[in-house]
PDB file of N, CA and C in Angstrom:
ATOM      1  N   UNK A   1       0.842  -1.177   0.000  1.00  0.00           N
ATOM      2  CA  UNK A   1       0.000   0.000   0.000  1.00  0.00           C
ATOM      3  C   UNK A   1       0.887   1.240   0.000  1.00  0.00           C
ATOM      4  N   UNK A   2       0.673   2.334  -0.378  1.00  0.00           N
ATOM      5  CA  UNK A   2       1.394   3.285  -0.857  1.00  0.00           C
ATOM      6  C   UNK A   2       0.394   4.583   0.288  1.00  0.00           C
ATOM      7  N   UNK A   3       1.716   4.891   0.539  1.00  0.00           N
ATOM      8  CA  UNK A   3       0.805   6.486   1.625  1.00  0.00           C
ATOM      9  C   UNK A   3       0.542   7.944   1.175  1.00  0.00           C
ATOM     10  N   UNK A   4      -0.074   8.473   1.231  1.00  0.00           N
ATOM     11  CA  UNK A   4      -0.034   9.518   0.784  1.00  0.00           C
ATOM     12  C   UNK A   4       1.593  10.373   1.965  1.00  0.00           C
ATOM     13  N   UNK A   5       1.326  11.803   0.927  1.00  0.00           N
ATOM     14  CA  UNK A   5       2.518  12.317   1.531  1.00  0.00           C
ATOM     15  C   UNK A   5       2.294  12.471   3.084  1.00  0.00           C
ATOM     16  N   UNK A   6       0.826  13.200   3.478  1.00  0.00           N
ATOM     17  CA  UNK A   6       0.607  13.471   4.940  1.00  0.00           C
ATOM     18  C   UNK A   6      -0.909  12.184   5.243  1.00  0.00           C
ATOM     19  N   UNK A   7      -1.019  11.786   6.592  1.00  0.00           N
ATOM     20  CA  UNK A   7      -1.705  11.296   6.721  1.00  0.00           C
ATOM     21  C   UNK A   7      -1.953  11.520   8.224  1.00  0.00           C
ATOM     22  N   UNK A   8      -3.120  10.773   8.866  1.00  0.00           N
ATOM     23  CA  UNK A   8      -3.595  11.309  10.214  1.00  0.00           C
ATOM     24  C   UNK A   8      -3.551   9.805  10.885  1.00  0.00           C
ATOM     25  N   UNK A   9      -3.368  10.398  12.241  1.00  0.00           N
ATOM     26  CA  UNK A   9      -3.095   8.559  12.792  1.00  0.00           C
ATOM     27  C   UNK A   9      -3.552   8.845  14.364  1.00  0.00           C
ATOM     28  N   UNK A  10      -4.947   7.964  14.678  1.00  0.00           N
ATOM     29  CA  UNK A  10      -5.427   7.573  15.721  1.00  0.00           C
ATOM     30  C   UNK A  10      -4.804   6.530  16.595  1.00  0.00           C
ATOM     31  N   UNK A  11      -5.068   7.059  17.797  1.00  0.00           N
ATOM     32  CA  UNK A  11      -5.300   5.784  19.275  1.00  0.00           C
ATOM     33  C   UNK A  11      -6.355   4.554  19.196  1.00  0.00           C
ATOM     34  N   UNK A  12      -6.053   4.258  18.293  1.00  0.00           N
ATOM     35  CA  UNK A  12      -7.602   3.346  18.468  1.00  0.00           C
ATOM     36  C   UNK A  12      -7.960   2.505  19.887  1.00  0.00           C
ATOM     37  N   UNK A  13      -6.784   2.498  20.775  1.00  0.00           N
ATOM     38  CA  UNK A  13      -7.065   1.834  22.000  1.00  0.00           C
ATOM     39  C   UNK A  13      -7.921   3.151  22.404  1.00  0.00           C
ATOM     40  N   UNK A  14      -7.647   4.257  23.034  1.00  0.00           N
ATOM     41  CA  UNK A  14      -7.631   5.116  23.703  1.00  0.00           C
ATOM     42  C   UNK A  14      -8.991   6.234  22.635  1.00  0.00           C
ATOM     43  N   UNK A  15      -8.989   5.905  21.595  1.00  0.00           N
ATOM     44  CA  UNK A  15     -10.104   6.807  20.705  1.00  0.00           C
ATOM     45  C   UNK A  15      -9.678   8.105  20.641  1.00  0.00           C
ATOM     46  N   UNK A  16      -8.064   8.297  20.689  1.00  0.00           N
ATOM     47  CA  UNK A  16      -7.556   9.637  20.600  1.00  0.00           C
ATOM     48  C   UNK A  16      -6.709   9.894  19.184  1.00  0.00           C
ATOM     49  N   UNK A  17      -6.894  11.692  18.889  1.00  0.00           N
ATOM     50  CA  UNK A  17      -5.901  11.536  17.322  1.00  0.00           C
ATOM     51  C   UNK A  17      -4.712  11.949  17.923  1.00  0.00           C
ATOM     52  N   UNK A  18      -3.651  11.225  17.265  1.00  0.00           N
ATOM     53  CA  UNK A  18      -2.231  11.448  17.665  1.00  0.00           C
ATOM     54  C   UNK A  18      -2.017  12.555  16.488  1.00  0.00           C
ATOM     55  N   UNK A  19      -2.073  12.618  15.223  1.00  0.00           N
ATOM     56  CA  UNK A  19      -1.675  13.960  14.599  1.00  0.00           C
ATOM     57  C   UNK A  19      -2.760  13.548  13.140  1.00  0.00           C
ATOM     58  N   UNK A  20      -2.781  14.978  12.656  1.00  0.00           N
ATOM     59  CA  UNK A  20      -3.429  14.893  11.687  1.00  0.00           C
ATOM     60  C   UNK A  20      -2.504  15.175  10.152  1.00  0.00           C
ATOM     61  N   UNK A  21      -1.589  15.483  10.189  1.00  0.00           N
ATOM     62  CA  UNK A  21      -1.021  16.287   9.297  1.00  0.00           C
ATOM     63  C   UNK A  21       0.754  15.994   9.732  1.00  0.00           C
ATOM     64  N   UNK A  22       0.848  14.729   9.921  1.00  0.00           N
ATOM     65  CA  UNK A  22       2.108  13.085   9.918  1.00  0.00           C
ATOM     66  C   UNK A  22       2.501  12.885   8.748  1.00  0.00           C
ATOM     67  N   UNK A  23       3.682  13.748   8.301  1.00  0.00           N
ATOM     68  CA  UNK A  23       4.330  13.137   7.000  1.00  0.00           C
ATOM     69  C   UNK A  23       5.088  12.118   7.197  1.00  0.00           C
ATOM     70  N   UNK A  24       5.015  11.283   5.990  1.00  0.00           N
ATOM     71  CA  UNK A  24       5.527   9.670   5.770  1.00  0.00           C
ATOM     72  C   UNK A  24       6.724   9.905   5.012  1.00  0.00           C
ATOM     73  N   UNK A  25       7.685   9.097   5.761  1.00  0.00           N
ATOM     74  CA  UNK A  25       9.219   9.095   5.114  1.00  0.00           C
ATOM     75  C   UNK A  25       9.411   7.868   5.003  1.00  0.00           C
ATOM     76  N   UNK A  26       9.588   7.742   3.341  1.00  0.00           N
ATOM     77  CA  UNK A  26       9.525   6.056   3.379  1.00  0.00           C
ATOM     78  C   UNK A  26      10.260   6.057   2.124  1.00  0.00           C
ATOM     79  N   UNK A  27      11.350   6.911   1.990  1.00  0.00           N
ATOM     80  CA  UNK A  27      12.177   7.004   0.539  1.00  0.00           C
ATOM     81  C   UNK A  27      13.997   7.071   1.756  1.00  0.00           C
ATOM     82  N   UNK A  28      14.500   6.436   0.848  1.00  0.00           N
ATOM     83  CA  UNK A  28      16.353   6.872   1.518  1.00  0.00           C
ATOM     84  C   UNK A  28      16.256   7.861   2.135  1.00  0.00           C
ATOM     85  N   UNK A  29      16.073   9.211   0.813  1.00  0.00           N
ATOM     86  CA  UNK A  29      16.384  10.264   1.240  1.00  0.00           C
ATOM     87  C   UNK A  29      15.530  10.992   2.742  1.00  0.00           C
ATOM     88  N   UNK A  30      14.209  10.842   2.550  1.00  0.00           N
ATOM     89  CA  UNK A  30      13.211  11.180   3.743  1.00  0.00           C
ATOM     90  C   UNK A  30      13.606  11.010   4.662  1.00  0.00           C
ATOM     91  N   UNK A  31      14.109   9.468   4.658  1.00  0.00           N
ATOM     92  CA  UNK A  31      14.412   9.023   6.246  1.00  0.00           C
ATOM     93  C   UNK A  31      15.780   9.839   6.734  1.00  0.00           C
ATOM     94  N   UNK A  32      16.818   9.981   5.853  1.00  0.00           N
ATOM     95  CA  UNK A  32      17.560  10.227   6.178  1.00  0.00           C
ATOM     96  C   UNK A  32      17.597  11.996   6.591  1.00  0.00           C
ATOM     97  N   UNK A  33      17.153  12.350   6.473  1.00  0.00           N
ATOM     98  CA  UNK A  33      17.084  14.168   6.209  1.00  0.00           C
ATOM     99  C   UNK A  33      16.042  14.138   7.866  1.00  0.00           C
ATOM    100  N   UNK A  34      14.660  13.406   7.576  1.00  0.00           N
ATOM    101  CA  UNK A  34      13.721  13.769   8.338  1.00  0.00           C
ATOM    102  C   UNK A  34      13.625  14.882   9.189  1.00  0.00           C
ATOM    103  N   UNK A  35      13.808  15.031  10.446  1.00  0.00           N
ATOM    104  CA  UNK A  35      12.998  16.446  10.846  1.00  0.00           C
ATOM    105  C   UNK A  35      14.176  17.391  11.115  1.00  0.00           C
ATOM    106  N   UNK A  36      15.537  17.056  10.150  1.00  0.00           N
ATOM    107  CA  UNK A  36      16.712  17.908  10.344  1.00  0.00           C
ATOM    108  C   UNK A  36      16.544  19.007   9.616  1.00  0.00           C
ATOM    109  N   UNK A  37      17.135  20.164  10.562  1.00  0.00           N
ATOM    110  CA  UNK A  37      16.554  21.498   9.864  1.00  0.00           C
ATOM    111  C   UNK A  37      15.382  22.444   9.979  1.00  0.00           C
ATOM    112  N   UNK A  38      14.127  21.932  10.851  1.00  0.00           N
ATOM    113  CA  UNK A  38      13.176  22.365  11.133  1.00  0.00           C
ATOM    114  C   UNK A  38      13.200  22.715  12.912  1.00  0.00           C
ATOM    115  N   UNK A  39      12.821  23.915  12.826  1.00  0.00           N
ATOM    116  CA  UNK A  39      12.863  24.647  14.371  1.00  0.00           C
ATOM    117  C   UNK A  39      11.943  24.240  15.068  1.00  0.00           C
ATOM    118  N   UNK A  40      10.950  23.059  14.653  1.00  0.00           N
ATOM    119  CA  UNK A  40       9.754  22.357  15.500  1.00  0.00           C
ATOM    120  C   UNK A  40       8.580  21.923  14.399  1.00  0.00           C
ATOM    121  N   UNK A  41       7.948  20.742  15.448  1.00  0.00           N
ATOM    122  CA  UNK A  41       6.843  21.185  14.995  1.00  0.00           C
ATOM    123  C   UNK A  41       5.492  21.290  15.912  1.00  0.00           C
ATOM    124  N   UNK A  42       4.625  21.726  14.586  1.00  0.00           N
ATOM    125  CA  UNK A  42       3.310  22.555  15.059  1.00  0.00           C
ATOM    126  C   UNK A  42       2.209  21.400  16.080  1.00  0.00           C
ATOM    127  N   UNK A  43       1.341  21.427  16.892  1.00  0.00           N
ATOM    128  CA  UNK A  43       0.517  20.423  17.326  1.00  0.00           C
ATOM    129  C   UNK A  43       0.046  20.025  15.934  1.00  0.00           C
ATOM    130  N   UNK A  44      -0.149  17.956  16.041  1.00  0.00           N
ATOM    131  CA  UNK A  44      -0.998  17.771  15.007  1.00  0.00           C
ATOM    132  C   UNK A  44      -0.268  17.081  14.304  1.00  0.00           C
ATOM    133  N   UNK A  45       1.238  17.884  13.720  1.00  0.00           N
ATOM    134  CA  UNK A  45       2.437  17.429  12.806  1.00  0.00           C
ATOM    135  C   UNK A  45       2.770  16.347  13.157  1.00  0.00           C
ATOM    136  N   UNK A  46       3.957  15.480  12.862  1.00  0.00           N
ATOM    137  CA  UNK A  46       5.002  14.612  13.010  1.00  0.00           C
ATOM    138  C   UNK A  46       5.708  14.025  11.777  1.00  0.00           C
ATOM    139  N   UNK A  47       6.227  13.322  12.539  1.00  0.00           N
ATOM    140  CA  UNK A  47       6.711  12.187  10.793  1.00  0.00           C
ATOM    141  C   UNK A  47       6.812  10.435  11.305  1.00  0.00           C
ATOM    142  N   UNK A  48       6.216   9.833  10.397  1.00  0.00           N
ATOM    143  CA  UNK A  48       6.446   8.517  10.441  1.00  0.00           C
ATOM    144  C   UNK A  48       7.224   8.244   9.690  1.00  0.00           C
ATOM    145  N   UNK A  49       8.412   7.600   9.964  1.00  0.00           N
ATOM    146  CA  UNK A  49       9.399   6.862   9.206  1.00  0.00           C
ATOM    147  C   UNK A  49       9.459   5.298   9.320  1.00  0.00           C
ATOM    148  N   UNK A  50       9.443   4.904   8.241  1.00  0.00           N
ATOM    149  CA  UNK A  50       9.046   3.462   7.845  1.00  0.00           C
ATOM    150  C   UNK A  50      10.042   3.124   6.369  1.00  0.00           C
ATOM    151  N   UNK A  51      10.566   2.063   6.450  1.00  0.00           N
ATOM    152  CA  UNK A  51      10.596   0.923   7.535  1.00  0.00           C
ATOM    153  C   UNK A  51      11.649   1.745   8.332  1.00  0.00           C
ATOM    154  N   UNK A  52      11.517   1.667   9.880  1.00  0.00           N
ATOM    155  CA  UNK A  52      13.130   1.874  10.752  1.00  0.00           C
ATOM    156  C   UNK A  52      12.864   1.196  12.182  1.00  0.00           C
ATOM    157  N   UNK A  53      14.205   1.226  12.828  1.00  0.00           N
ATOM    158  CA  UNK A  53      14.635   0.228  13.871  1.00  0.00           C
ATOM    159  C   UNK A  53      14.857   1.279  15.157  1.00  0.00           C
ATOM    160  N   UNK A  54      14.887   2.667  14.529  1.00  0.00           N
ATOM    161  CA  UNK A  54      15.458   3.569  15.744  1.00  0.00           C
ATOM    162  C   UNK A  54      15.850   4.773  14.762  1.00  0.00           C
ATOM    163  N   UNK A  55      15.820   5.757  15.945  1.00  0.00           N
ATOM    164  CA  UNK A  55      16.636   6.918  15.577  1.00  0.00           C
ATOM    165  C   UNK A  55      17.418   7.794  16.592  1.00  0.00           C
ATOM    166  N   UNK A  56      18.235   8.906  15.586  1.00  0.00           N
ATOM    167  CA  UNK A  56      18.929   9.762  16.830  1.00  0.00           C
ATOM    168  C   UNK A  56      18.640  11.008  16.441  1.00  0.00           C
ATOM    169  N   UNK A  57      18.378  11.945  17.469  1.00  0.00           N
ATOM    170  CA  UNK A  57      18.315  13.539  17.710  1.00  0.00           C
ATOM    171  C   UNK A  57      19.685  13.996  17.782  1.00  0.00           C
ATOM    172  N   UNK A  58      20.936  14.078  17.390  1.00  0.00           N
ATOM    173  CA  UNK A  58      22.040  14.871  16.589  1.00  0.00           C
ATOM    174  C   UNK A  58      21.550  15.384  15.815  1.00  0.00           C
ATOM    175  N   UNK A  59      21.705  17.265  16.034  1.00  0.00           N
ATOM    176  CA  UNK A  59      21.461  18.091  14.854  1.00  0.00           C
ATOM    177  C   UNK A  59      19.628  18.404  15.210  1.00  0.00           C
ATOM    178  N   UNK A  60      18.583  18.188  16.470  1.00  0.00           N
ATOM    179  CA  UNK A  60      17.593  18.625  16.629  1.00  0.00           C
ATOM    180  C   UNK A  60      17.791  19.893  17.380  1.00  0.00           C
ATOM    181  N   UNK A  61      16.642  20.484  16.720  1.00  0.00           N
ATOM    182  CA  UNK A  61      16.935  21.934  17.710  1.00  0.00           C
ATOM    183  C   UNK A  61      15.273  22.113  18.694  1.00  0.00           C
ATOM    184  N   UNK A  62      15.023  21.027  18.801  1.00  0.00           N
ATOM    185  CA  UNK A  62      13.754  20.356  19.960  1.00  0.00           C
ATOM    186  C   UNK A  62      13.203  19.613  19.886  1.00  0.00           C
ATOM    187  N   UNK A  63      12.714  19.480  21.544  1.00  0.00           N
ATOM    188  CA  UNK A  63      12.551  17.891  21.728  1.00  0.00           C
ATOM    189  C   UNK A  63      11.386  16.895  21.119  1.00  0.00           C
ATOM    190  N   UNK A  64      11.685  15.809  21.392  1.00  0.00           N
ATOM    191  CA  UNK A  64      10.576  14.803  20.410  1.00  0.00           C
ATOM    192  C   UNK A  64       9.954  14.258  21.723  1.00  0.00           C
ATOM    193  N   UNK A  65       8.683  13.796  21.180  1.00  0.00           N
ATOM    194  CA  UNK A  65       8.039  12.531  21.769  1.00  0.00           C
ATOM    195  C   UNK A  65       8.518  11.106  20.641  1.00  0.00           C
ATOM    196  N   UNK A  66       8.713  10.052  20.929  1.00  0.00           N
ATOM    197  CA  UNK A  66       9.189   9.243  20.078  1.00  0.00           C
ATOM    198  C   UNK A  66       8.281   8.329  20.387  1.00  0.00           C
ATOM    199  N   UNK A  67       7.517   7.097  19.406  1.00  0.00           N
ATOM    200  CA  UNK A  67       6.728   6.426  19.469  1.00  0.00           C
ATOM    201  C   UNK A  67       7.603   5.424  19.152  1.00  0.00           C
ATOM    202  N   UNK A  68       7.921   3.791  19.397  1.00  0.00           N
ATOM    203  CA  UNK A  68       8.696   2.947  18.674  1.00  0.00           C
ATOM    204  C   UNK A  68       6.969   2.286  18.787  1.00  0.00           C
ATOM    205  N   UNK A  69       6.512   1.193  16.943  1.00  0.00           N
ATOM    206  CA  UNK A  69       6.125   0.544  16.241  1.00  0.00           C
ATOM    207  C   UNK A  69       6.216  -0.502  15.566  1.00  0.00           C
ATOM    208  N   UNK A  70       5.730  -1.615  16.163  1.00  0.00           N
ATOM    209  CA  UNK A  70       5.573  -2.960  15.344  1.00  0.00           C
ATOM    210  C   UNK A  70       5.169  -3.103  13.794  1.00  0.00           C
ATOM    211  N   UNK A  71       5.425  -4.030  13.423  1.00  0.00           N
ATOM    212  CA  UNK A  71       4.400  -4.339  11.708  1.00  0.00           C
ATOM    213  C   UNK A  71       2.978  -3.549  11.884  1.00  0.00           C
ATOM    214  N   UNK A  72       2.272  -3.968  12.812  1.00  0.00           N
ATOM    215  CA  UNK A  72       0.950  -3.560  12.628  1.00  0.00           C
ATOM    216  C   UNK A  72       0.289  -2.454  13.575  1.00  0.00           C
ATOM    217  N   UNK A  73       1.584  -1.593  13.662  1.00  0.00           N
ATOM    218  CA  UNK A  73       1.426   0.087  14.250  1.00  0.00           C
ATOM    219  C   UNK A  73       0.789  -0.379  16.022  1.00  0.00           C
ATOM    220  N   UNK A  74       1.221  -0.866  16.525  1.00  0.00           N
ATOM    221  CA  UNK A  74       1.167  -1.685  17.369  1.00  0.00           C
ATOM    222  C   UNK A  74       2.225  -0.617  18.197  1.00  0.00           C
ATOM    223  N   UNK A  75       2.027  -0.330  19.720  1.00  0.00           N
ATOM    224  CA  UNK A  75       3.151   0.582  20.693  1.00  0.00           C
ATOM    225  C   UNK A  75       4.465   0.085  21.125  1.00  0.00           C
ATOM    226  N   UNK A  76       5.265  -0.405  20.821  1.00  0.00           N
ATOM    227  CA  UNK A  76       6.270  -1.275  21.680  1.00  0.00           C
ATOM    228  C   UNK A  76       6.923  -0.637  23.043  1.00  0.00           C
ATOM    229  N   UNK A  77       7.372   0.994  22.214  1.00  0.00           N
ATOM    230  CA  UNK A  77       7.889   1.713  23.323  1.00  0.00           C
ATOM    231  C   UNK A  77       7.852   3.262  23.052  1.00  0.00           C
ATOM    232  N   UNK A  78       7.980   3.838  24.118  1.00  0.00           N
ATOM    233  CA  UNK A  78       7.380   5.233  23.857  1.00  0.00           C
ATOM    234  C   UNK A  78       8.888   6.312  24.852  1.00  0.00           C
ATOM    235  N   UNK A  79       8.914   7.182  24.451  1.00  0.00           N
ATOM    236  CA  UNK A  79       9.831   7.978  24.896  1.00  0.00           C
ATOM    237  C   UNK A  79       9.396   9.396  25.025  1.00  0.00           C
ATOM    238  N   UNK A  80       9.027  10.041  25.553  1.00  0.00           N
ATOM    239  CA  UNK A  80       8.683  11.443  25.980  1.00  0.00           C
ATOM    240  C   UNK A  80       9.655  12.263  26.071  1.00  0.00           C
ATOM    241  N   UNK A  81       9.696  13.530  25.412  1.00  0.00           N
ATOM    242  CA  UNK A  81      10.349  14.878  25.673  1.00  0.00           C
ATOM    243  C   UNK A  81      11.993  14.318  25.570  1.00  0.00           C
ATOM    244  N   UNK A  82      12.092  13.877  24.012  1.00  0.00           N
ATOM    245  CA  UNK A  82      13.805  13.251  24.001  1.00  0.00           C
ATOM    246  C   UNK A  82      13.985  14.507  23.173  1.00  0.00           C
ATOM    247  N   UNK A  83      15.511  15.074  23.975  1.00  0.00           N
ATOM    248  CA  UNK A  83      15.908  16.104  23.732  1.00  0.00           C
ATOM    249  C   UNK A  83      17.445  15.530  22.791  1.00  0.00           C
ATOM    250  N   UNK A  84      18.377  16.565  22.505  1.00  0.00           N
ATOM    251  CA  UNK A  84      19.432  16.429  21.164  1.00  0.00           C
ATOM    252  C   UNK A  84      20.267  15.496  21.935  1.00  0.00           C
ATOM    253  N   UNK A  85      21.118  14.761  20.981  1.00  0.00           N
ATOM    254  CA  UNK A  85      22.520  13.738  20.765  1.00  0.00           C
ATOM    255  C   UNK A  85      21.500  12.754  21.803  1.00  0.00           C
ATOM    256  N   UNK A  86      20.348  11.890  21.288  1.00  0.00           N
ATOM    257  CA  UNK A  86      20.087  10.900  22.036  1.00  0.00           C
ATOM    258  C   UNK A  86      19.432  10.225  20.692  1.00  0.00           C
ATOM    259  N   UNK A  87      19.346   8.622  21.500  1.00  0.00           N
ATOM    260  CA  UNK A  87      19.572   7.398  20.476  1.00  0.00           C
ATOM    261  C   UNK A  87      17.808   7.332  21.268  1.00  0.00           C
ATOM    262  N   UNK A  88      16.748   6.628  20.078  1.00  0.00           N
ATOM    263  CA  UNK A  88      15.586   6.313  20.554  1.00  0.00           C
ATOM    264  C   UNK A  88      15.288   5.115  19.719  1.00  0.00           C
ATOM    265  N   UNK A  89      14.141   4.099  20.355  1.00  0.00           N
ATOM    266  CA  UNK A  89      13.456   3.134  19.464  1.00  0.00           C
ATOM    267  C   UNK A  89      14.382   2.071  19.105  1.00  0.00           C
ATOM    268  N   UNK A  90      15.199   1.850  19.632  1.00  0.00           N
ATOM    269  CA  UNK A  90      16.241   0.688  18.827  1.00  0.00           C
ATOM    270  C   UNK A  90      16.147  -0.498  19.329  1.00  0.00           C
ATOM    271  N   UNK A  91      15.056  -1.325  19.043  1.00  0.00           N
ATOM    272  CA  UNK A  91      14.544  -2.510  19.368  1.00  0.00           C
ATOM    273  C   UNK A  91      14.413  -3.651  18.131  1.00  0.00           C
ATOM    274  N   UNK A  92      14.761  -4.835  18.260  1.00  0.00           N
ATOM    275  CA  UNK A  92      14.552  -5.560  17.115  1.00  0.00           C
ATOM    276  C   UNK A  92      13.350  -5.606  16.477  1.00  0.00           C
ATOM    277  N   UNK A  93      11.925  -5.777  16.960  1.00  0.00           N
ATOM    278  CA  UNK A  93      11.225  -5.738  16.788  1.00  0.00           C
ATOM    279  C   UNK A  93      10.429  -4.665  16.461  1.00  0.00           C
ATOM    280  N   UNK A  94      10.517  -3.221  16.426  1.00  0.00           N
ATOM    281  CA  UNK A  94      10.762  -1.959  15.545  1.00  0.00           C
ATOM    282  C   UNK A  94      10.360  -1.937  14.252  1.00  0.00           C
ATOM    283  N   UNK A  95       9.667  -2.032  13.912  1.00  0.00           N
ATOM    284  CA  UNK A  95       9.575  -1.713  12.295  1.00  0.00           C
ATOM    285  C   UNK A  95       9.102   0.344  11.980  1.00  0.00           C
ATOM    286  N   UNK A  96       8.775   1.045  12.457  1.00  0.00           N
ATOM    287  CA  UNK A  96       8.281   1.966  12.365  1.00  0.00           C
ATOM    288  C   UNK A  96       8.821   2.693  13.454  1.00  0.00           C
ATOM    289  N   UNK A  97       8.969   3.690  13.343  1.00  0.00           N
ATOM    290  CA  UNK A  97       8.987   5.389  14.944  1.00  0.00           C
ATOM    291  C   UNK A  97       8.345   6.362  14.468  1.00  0.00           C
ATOM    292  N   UNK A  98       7.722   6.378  15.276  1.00  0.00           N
ATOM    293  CA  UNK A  98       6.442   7.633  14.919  1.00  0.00           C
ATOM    294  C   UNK A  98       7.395   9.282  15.771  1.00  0.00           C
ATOM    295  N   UNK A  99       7.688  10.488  15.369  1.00  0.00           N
ATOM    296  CA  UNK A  99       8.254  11.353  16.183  1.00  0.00           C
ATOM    297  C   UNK A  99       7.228  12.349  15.887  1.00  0.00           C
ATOM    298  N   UNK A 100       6.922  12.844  16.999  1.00  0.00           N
ATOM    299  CA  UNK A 100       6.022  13.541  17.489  1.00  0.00           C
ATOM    300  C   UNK A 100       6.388  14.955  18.103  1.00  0.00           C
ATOM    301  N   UNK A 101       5.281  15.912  18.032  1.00  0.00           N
ATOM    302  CA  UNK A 101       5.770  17.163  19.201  1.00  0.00           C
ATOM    303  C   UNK A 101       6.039  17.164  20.781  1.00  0.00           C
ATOM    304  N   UNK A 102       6.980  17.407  21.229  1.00  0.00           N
ATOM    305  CA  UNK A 102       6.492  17.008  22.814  1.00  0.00           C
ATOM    306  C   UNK A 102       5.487  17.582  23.270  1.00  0.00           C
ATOM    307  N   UNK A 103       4.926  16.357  24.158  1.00  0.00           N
ATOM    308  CA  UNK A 103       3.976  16.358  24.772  1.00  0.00           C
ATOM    309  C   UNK A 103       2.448  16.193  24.421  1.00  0.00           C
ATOM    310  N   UNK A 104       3.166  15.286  22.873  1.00  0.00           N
ATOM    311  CA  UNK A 104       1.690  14.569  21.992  1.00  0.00           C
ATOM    312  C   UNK A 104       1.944  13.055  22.563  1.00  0.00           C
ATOM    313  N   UNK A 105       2.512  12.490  23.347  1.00  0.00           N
ATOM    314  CA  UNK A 105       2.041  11.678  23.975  1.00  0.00           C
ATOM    315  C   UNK A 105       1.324  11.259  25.170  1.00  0.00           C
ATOM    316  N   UNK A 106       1.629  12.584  25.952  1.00  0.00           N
ATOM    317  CA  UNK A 106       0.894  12.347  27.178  1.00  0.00           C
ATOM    318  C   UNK A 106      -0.932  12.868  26.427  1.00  0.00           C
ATOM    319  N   UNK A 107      -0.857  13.979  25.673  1.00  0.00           N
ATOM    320  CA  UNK A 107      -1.998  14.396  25.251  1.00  0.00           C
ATOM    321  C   UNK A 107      -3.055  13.363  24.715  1.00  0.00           C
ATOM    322  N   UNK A 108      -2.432  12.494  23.616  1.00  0.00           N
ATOM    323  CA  UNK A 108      -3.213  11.087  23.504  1.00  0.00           C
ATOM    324  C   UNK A 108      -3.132  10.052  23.974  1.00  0.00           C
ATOM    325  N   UNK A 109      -2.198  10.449  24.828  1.00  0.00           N
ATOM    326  CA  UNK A 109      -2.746   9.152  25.824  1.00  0.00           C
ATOM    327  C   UNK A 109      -1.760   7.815  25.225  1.00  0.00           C
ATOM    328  N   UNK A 110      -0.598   8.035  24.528  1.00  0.00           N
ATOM    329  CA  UNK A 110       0.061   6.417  23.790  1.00  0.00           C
ATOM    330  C   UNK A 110       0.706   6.034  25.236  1.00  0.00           C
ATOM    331  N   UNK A 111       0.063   4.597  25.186  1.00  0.00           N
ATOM    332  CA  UNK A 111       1.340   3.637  26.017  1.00  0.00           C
ATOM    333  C   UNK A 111       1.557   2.626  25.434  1.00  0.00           C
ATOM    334  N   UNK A 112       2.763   2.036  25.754  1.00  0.00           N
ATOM    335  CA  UNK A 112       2.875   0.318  25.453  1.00  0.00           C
ATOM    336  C   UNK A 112       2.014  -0.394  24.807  1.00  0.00           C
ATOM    337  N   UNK A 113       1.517  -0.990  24.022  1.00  0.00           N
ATOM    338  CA  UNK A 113       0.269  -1.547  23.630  1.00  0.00           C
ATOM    339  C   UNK A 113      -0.364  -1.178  22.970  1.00  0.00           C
ATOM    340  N   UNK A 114      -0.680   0.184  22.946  1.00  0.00           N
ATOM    341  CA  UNK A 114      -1.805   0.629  22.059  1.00  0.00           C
ATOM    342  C   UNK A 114      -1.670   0.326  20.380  1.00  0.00           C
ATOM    343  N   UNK A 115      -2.902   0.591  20.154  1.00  0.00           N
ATOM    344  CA  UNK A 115      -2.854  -0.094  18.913  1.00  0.00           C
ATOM    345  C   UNK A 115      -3.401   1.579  18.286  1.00  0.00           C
ATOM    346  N   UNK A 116      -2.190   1.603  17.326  1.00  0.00           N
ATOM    347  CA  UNK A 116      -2.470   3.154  16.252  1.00  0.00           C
ATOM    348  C   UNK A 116      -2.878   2.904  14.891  1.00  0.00           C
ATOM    349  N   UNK A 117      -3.460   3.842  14.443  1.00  0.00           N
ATOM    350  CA  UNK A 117      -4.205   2.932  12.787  1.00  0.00           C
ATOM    351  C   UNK A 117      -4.202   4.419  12.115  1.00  0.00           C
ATOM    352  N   UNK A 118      -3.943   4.398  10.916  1.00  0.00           N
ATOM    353  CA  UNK A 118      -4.225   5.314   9.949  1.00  0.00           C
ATOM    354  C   UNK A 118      -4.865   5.638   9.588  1.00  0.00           C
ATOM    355  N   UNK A 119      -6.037   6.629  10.109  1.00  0.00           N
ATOM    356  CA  UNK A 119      -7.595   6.756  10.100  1.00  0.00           C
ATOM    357  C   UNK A 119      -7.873   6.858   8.268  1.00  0.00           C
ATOM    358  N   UNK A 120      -8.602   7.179   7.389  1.00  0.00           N
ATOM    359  CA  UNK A 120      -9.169   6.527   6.502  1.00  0.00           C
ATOM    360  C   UNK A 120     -10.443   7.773   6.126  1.00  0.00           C
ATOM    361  N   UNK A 121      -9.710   9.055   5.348  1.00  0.00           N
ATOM    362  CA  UNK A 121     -10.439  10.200   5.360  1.00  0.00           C
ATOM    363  C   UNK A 121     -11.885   9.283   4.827  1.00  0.00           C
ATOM    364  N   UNK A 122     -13.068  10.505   5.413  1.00  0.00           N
ATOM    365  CA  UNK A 122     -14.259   9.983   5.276  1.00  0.00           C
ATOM    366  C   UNK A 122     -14.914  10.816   3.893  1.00  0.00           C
ATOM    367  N   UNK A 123     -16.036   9.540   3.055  1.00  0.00           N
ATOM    368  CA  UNK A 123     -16.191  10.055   1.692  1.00  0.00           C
ATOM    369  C   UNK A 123     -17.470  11.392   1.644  1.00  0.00           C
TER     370      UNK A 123
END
């Protein structure tokens, strides 16, 4: 399945939206560049990068909420308010990291477990 460039992604445990306006990095270059260079972002924003195992904040100029993601957007592990030169998400089982604004995790509510889904604009 192919993503659009931005997409919106629910709590479906919790019935909360984690962002609406989540760009997908799913090219070399995306992943590699991702949120380097940008002074933040806005509530709502983030980026999903897919496929990945982990990432690092070298070169952020603020902090993340970091989501680590199974195959089936599934929570494995969650990291709050990770600030620069830190390593996140590096779990074998990792397929996805969702990075977020701080303090979009406590807001929706992600823990361990939850199950996140790519809501499915309505016709």
């Amino acid at each position: 399945m192919t993503l659009p460039r931005r997409i919106t992604i629910v709590n479906a445990t919790k019935s909360t939206t984690v962002g609406t306006a989540i760009e997908v990095a799913a090219t070399v270059q995306s992943r590699t560049i991702g949120l380097l260079g940008r002074r933040g972002l806005a509530p709502g924003e983030g980026l999903l990068i897919t496929p990945c195992s982990g990432i690092h904040t070298w070169g952020m100029q603020f902090p993340l909420d970091v989501v680590a993601l199974d195959s089936a957007l599934r929570v494995i592990n969650v990291r709050e308010n990770l600030g620069s030169f830190r390593f996140a998400a590096v779990n074998w089982r990792t397929r996805e990291v969702l990075e977020l604004p701080a303090g979009t995790v406590r807001q929706s509510r992600i823990e361990t477990g939850d199950q996140l889904v790519i809501a499915t604009p309505s016709a």
